[in-house]
Every structure is written in C-alpha cells, then in structure tokens.
C-alpha atoms as a PDB file:
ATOM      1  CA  UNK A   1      28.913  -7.178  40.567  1.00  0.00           C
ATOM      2  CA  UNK A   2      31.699  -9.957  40.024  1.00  0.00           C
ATOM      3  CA  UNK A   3      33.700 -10.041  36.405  1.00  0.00           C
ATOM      4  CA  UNK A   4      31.630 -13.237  35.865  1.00  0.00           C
ATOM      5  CA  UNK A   5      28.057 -11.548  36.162  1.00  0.00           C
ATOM      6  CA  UNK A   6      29.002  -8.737  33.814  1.00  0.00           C
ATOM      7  CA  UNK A   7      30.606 -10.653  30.953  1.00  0.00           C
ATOM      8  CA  UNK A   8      26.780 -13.296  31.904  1.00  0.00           C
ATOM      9  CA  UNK A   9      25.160 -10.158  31.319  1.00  0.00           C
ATOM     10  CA  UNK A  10      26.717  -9.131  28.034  1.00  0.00           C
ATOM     11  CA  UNK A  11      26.393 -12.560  26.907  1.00  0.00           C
ATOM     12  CA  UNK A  12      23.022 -12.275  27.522  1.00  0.00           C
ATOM     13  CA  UNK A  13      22.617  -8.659  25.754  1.00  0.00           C
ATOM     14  CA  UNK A  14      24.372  -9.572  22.982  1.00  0.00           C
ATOM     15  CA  UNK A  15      22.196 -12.304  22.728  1.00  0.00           C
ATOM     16  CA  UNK A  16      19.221  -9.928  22.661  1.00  0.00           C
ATOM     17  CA  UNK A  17      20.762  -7.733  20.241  1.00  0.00           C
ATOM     18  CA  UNK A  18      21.163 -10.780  17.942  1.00  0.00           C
ATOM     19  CA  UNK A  19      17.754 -11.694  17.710  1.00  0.00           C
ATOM     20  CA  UNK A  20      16.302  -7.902  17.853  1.00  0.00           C
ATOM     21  CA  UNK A  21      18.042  -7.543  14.518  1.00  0.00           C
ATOM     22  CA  UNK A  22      16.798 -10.495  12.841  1.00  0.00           C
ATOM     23  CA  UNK A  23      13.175  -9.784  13.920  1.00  0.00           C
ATOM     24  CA  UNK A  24      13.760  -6.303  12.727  1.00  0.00           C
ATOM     25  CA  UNK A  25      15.107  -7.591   9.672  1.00  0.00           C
ATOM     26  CA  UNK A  26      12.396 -10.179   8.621  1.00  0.00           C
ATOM     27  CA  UNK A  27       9.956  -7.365   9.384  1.00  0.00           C
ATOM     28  CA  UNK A  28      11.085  -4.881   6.814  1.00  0.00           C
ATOM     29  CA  UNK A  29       9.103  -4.586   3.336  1.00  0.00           C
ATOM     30  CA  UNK A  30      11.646  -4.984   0.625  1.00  0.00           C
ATOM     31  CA  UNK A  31      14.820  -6.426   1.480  1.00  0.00           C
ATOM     32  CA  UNK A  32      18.109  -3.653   1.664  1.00  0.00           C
ATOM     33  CA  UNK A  33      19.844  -3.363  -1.331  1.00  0.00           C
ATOM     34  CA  UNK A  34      23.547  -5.014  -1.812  1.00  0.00           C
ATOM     35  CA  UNK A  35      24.671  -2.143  -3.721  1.00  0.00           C
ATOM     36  CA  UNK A  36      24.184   1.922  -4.573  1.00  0.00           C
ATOM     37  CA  UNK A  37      21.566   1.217  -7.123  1.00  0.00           C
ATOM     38  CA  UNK A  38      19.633  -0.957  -9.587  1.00  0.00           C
ATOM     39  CA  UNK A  39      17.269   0.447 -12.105  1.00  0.00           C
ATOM     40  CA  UNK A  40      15.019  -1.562 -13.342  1.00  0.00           C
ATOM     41  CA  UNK A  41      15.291  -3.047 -16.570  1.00  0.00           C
ATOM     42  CA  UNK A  42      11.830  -3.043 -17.559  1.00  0.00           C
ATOM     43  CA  UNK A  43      12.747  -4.399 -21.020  1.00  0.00           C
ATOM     44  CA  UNK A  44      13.710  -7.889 -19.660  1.00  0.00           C
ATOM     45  CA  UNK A  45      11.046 -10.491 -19.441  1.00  0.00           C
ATOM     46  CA  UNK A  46      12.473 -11.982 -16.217  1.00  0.00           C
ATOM     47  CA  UNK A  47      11.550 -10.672 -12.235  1.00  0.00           C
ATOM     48  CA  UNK A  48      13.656 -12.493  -9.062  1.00  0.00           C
ATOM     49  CA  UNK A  49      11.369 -11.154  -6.111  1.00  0.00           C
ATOM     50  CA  UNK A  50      11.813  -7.914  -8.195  1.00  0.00           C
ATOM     51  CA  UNK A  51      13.523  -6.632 -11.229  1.00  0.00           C
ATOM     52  CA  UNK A  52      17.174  -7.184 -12.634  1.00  0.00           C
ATOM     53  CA  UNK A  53      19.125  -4.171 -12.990  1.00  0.00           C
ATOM     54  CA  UNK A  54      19.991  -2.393 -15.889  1.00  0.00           C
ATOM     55  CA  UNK A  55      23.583  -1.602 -17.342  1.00  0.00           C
ATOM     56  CA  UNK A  56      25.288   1.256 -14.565  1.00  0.00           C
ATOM     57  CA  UNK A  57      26.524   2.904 -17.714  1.00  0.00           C
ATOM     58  CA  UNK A  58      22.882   3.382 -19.473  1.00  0.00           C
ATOM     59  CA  UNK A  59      21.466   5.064 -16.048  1.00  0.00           C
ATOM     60  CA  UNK A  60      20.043   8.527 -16.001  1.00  0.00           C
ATOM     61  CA  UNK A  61      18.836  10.833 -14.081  1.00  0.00           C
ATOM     62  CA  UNK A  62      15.664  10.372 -15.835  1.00  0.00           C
ATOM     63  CA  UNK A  63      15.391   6.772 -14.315  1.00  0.00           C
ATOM     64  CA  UNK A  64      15.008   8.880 -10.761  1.00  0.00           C
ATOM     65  CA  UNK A  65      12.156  11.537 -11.992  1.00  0.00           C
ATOM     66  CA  UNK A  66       8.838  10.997 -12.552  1.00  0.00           C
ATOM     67  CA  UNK A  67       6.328  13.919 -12.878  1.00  0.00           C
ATOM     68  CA  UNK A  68       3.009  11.983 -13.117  1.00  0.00           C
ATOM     69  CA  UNK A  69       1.750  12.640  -9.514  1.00  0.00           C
ATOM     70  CA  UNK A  70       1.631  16.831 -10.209  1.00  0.00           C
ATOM     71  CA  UNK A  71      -1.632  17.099 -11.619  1.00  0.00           C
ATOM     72  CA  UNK A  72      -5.009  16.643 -10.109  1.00  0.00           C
ATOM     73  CA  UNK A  73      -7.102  14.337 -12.408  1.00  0.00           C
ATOM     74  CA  UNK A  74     -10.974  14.095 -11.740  1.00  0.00           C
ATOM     75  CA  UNK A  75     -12.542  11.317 -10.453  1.00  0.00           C
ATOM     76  CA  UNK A  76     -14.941   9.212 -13.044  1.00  0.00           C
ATOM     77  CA  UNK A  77     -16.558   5.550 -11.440  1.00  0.00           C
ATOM     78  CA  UNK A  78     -18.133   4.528  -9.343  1.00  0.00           C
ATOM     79  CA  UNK A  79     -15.942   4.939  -5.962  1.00  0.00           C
ATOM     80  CA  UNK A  80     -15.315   8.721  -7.152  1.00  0.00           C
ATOM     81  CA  UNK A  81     -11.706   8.486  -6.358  1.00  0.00           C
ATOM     82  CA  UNK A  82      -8.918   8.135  -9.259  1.00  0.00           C
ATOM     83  CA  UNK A  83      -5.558   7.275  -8.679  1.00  0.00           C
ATOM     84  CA  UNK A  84      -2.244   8.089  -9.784  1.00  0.00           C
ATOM     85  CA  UNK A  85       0.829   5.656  -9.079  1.00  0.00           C
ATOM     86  CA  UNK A  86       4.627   6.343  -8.712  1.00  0.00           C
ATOM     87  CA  UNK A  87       5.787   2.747  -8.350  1.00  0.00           C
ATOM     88  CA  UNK A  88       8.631   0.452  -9.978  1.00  0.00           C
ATOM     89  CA  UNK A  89       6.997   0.792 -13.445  1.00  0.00           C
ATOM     90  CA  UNK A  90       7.101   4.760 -13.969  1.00  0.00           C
ATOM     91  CA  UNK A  91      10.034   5.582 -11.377  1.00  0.00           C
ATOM     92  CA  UNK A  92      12.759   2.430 -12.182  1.00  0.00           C
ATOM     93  CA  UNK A  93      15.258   3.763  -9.698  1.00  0.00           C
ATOM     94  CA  UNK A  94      13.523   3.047  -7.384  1.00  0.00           C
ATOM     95  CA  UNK A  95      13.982  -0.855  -7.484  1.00  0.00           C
ATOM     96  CA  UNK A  96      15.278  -2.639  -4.562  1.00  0.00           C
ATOM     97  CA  UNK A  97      15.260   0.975  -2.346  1.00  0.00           C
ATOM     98  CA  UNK A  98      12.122  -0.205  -0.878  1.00  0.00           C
ATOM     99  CA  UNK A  99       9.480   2.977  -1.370  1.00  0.00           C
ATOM    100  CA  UNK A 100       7.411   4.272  -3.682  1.00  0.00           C
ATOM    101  CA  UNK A 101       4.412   6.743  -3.959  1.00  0.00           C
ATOM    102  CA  UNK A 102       0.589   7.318  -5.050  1.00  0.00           C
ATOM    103  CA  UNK A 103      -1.618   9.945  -5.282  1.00  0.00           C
ATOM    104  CA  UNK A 104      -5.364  10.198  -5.038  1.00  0.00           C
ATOM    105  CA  UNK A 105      -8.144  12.735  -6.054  1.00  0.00           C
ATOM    106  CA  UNK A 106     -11.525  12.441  -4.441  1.00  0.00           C
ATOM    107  CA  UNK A 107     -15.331  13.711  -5.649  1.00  0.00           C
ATOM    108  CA  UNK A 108     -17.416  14.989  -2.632  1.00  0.00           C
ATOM    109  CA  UNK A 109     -18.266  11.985  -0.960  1.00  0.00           C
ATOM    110  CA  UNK A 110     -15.371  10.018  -2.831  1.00  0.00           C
ATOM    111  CA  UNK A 111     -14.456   6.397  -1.078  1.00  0.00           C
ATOM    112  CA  UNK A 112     -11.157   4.305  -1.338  1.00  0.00           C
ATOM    113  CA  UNK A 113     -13.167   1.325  -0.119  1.00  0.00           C
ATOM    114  CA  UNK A 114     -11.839  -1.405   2.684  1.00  0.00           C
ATOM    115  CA  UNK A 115      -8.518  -2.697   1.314  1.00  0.00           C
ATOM    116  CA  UNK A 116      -4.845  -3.763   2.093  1.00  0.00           C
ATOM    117  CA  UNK A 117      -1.664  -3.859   0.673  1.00  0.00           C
ATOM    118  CA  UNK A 118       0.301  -6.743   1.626  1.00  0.00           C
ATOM    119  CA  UNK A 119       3.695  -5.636   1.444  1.00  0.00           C
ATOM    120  CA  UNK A 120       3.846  -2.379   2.763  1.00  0.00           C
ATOM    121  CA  UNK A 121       3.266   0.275   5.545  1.00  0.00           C
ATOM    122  CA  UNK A 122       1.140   3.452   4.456  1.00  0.00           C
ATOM    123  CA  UNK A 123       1.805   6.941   5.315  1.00  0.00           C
ATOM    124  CA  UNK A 124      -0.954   9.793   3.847  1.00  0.00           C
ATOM    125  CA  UNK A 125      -0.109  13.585   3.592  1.00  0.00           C
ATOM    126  CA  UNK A 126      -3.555  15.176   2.828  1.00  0.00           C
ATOM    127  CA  UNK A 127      -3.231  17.945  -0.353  1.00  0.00           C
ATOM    128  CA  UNK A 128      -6.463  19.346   0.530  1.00  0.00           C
ATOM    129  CA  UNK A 129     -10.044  18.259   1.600  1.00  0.00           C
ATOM    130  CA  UNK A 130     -10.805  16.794   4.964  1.00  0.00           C
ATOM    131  CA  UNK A 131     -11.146  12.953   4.894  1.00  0.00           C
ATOM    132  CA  UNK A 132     -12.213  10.221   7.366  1.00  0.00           C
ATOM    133  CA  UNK A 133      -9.768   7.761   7.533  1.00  0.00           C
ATOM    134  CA  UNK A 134      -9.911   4.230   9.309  1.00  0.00           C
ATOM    135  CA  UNK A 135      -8.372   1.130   9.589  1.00  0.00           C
ATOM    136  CA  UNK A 136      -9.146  -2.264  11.286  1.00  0.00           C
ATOM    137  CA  UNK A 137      -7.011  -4.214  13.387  1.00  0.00           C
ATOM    138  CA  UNK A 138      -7.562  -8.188  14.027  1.00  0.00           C
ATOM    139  CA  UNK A 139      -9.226  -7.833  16.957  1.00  0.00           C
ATOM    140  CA  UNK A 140     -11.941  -6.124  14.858  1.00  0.00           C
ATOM    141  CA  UNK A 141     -11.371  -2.714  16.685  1.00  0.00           C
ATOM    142  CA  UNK A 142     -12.037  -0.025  13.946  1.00  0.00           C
ATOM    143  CA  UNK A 143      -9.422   3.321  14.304  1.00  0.00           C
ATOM    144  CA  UNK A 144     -10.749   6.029  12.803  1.00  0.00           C
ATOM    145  CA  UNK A 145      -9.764   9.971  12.631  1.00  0.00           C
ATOM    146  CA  UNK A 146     -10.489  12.892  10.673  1.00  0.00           C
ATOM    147  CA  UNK A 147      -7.789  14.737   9.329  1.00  0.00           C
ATOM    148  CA  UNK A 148      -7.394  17.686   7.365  1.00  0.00           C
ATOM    149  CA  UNK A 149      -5.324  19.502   4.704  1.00  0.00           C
ATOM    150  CA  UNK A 150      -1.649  19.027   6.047  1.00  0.00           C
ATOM    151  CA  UNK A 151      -2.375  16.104   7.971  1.00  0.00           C
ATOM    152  CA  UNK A 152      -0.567  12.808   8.126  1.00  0.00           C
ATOM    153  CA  UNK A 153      -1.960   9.431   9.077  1.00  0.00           C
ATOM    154  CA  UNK A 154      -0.227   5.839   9.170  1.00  0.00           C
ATOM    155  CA  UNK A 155      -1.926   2.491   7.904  1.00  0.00           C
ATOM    156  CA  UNK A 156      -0.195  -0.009   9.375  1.00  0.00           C
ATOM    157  CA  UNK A 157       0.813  -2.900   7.291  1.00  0.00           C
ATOM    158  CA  UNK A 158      -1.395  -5.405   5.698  1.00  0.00           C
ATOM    159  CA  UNK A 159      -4.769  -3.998   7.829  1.00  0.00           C
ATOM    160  CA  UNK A 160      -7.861  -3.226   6.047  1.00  0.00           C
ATOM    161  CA  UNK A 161      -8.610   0.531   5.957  1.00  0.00           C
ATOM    162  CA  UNK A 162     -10.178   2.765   3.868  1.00  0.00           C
ATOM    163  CA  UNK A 163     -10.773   6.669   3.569  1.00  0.00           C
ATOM    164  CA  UNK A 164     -13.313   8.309   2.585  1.00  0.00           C
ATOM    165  CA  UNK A 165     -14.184  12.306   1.589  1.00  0.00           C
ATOM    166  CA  UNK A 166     -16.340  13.793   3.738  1.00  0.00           C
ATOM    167  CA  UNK A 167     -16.432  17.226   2.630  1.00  0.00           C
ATOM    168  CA  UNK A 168     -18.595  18.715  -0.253  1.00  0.00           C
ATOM    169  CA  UNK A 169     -15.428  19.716  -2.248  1.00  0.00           C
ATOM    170  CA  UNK A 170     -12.794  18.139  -3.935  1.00  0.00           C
ATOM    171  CA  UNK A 171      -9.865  16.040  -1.829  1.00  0.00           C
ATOM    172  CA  UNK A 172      -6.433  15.206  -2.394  1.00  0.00           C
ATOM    173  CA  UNK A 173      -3.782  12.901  -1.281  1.00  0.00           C
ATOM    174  CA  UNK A 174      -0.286  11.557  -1.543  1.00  0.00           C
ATOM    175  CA  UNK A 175       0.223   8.380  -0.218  1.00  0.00           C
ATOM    176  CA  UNK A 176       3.694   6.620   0.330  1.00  0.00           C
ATOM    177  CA  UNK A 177       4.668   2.997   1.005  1.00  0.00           C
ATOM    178  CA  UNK A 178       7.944   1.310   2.412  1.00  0.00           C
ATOM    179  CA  UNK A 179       7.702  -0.867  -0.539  1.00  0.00           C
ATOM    180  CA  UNK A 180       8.297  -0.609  -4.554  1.00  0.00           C
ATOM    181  CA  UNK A 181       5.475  -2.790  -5.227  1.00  0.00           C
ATOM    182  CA  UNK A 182       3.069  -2.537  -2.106  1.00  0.00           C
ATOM    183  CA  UNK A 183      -0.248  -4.532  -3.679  1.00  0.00           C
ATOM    184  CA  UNK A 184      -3.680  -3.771  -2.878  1.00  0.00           C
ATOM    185  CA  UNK A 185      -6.325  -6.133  -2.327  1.00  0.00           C
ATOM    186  CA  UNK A 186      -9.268  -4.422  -2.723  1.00  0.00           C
ATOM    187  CA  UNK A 187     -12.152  -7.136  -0.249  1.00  0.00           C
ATOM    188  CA  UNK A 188     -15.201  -6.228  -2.436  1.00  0.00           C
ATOM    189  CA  UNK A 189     -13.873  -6.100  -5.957  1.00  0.00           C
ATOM    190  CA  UNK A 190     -11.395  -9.468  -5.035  1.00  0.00           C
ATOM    191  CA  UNK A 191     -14.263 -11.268  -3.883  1.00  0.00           C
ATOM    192  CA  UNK A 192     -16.775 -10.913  -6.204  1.00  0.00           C
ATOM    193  CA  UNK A 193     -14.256 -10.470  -9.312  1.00  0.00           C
ATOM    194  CA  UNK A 194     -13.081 -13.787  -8.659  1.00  0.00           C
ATOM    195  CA  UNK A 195     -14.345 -16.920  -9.645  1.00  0.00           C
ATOM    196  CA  UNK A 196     -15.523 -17.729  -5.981  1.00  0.00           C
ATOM    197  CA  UNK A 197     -18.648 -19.949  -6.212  1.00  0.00           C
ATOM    198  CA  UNK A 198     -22.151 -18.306  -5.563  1.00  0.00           C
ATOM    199  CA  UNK A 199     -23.130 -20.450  -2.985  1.00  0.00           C
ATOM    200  CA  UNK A 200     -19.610 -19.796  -1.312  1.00  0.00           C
ATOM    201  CA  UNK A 201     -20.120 -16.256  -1.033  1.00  0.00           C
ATOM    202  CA  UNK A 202     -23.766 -16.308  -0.052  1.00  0.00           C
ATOM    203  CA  UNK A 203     -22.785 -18.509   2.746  1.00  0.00           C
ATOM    204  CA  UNK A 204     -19.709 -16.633   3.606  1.00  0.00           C
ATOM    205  CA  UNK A 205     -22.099 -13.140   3.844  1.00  0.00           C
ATOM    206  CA  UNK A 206     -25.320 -14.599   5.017  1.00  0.00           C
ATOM    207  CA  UNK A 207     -27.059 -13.545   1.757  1.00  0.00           C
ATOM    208  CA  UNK A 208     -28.941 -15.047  -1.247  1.00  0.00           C
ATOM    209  CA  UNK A 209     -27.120 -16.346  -4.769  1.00  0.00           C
ATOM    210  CA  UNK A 210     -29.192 -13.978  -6.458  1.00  0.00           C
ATOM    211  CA  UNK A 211     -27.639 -10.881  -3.864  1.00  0.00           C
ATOM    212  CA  UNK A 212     -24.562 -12.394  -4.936  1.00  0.00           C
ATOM    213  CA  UNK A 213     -25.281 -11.797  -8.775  1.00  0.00           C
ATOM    214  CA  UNK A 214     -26.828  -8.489  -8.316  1.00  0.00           C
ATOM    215  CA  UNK A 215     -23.397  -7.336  -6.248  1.00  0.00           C
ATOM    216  CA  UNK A 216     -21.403  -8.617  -8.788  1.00  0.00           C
ATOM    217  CA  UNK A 217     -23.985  -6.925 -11.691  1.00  0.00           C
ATOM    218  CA  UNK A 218     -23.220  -3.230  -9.727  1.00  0.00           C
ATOM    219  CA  UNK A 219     -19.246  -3.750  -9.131  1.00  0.00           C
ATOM    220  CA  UNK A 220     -19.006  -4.803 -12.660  1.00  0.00           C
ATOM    221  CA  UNK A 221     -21.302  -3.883 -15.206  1.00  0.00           C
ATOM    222  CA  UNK A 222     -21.811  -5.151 -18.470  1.00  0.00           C
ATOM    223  CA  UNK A 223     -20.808  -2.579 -21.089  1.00  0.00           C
END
C-alpha cells in the first residue's frame, strides 16, 4: 500500500472517529461534568438544565449519603407497588454525575404499569420476588422475561415497559438510571390526568366519552 493510501486511510479513520464521538456524545443522558463536583444547592430558586452548585467549602460527606432506599415499605393503592427515590433531591452530590437510584416494593400481583422515562437508561437488580418484566420497542415487538431474585434486566431508554409481580409473595427492586433526573411518564395516569378532551381520547382508544369518565373515575377517585 503506497504512503498516499495509508495517510487516505487515516484521513478517513480519523474522520470516523470524529463523528463516532459526537454521536456517542449527543447520546449520553446528562451531559459530563466540567469539574470534580457540584452539589446541588437546593436552596436556590434557579435550575440551568439542572442545579447550580453549592459553595466547595460547605460540602459534606452527608451531601453523598442517603439511607432512604434500606427499608422495605408496603405497598398501599391501587397498582400495589410503592416507591422509594434516590434522585437529585435526597442525594445532592449527585448533580451533574449523571445517575441516580429507586427502589420498589411490590404486593402479590403488584404492577408498575406501561411507562417511560425520557432521559434515562434503566438497569433493575431484583431484591427478592420473581417479576415479569417487559418492554416495547417501536416496531411494537413486546420483550418480555422473567427474572428472579439476583437478576438484572435493562430498559432501554425512553421505551414503554412495565413489570409486574407474579409471585404470591412480596417483591423487591432497585432500579438505577444514567440520569439524575430520569422522568417517568406514566401512559394511563398522563392521559387521563390531563386535560385531554373526552372526545379526543374516546377517539384515540376506540371507546365511549362515558368509558372515558368512568377510567378517569377509577385512576382518580374522588375522596
């Protein structure tokens, strides 16, 4: 190969290499920090794509620790799931590193119902229980698996999924997201929690106004 084609070809791979790392780099959840850290100050009323950072010299370890995910709590509505978060709010170190974590206890039968979370990639590390887990992809292909106490399954970002306990006993997760604020976007309660029209949704679902009112009358009772 001539001097010419080689220096063609590492034109060419540099090239490559180039736009590999801005795809990767448009692709990842929070954007990389531009220094060691920046704990949220949660006192300030003001958020750029995130929070400003408090003082270096008022950090703490406690900033880094959270303990709020140890304890099981039980389940009480509807869904028989209840969920515990570790996100920018209770763990302020963690702003701008891009991660954060949930947990959630299931009743026999408990459902996290068909959701997404916009910003983030989900990885689940069952506690105990045995759930079925599944997730959608745009084709409208569902991808489902059991898993069981020590598994791990991956949600990929922004596709519906859901899990649900299918056991007789109690279930447990922890869930983590490559994101500080992942946001979840729960279809059924989003849909008919909103102000959508009636007539919207009953032509969007192929269903009645008065289906619409009695869905809306289950997911949200009046007190």
């Amino acid at each position: 190969m001539s001097i010419k084609s080689i220096l063609k070809a590492i034109e060419i791979l540099y090239i490559c290499l180039i736009v590999f790392a801005a795809i990767s780099g448009s692709a990842l959840a929070d954007p990389d920090p531009l220094q060691d850290l920046c704990v949220a100050d949660l006192t300030l009323g003001v958020k750029v794509n995130g929070y400003p950072c408090k003082d270096p010299a008022n950090v703490t370890g406690a900033d880094f620790y959270y303990e709020g995910l140890a304890n099981a709590i039980v389940p009480n509505n509807t869904f028989g799931v209840a969920m515990l978060i570790a996100f920018i709010k209770q763990v302020p170190g963690i702003n701008t590193l891009g991660l954060s974590l949930a947990r959630a206890d299931f009743a026999p039968g408990g459902l996290v119902p068909p959701h997404t979370h916009p910003r983030a990639t989900e990885i689940i590390f069952l506690l105990e229980g045995a759930l079925n887990v599944s997730f959608i992809t745009t084709s409208n292909v569902v991808i489902s698996q059991t898993v069981q106490k020590g598994g791990v399954f991956v949600f990929p970002k922004g596709l519906v999924h859901f899990l649900k306990n299918i056991s007789d006993k109690p279930a447990a997760i922890i869930a983590a997201f490559d994101s500080q604020l992942p946001g979840t976007y729960v279809w059924s309660l989003s849909l008919f929690g909103a102000k959508i029209p009636e007539d919207v949704l009953a032509d969007t679902f192929q269903i009645t106004t008065d289906e619409v009112q009695n869905i809306r009358s289950k997911l949200f009772p009046t007190p």
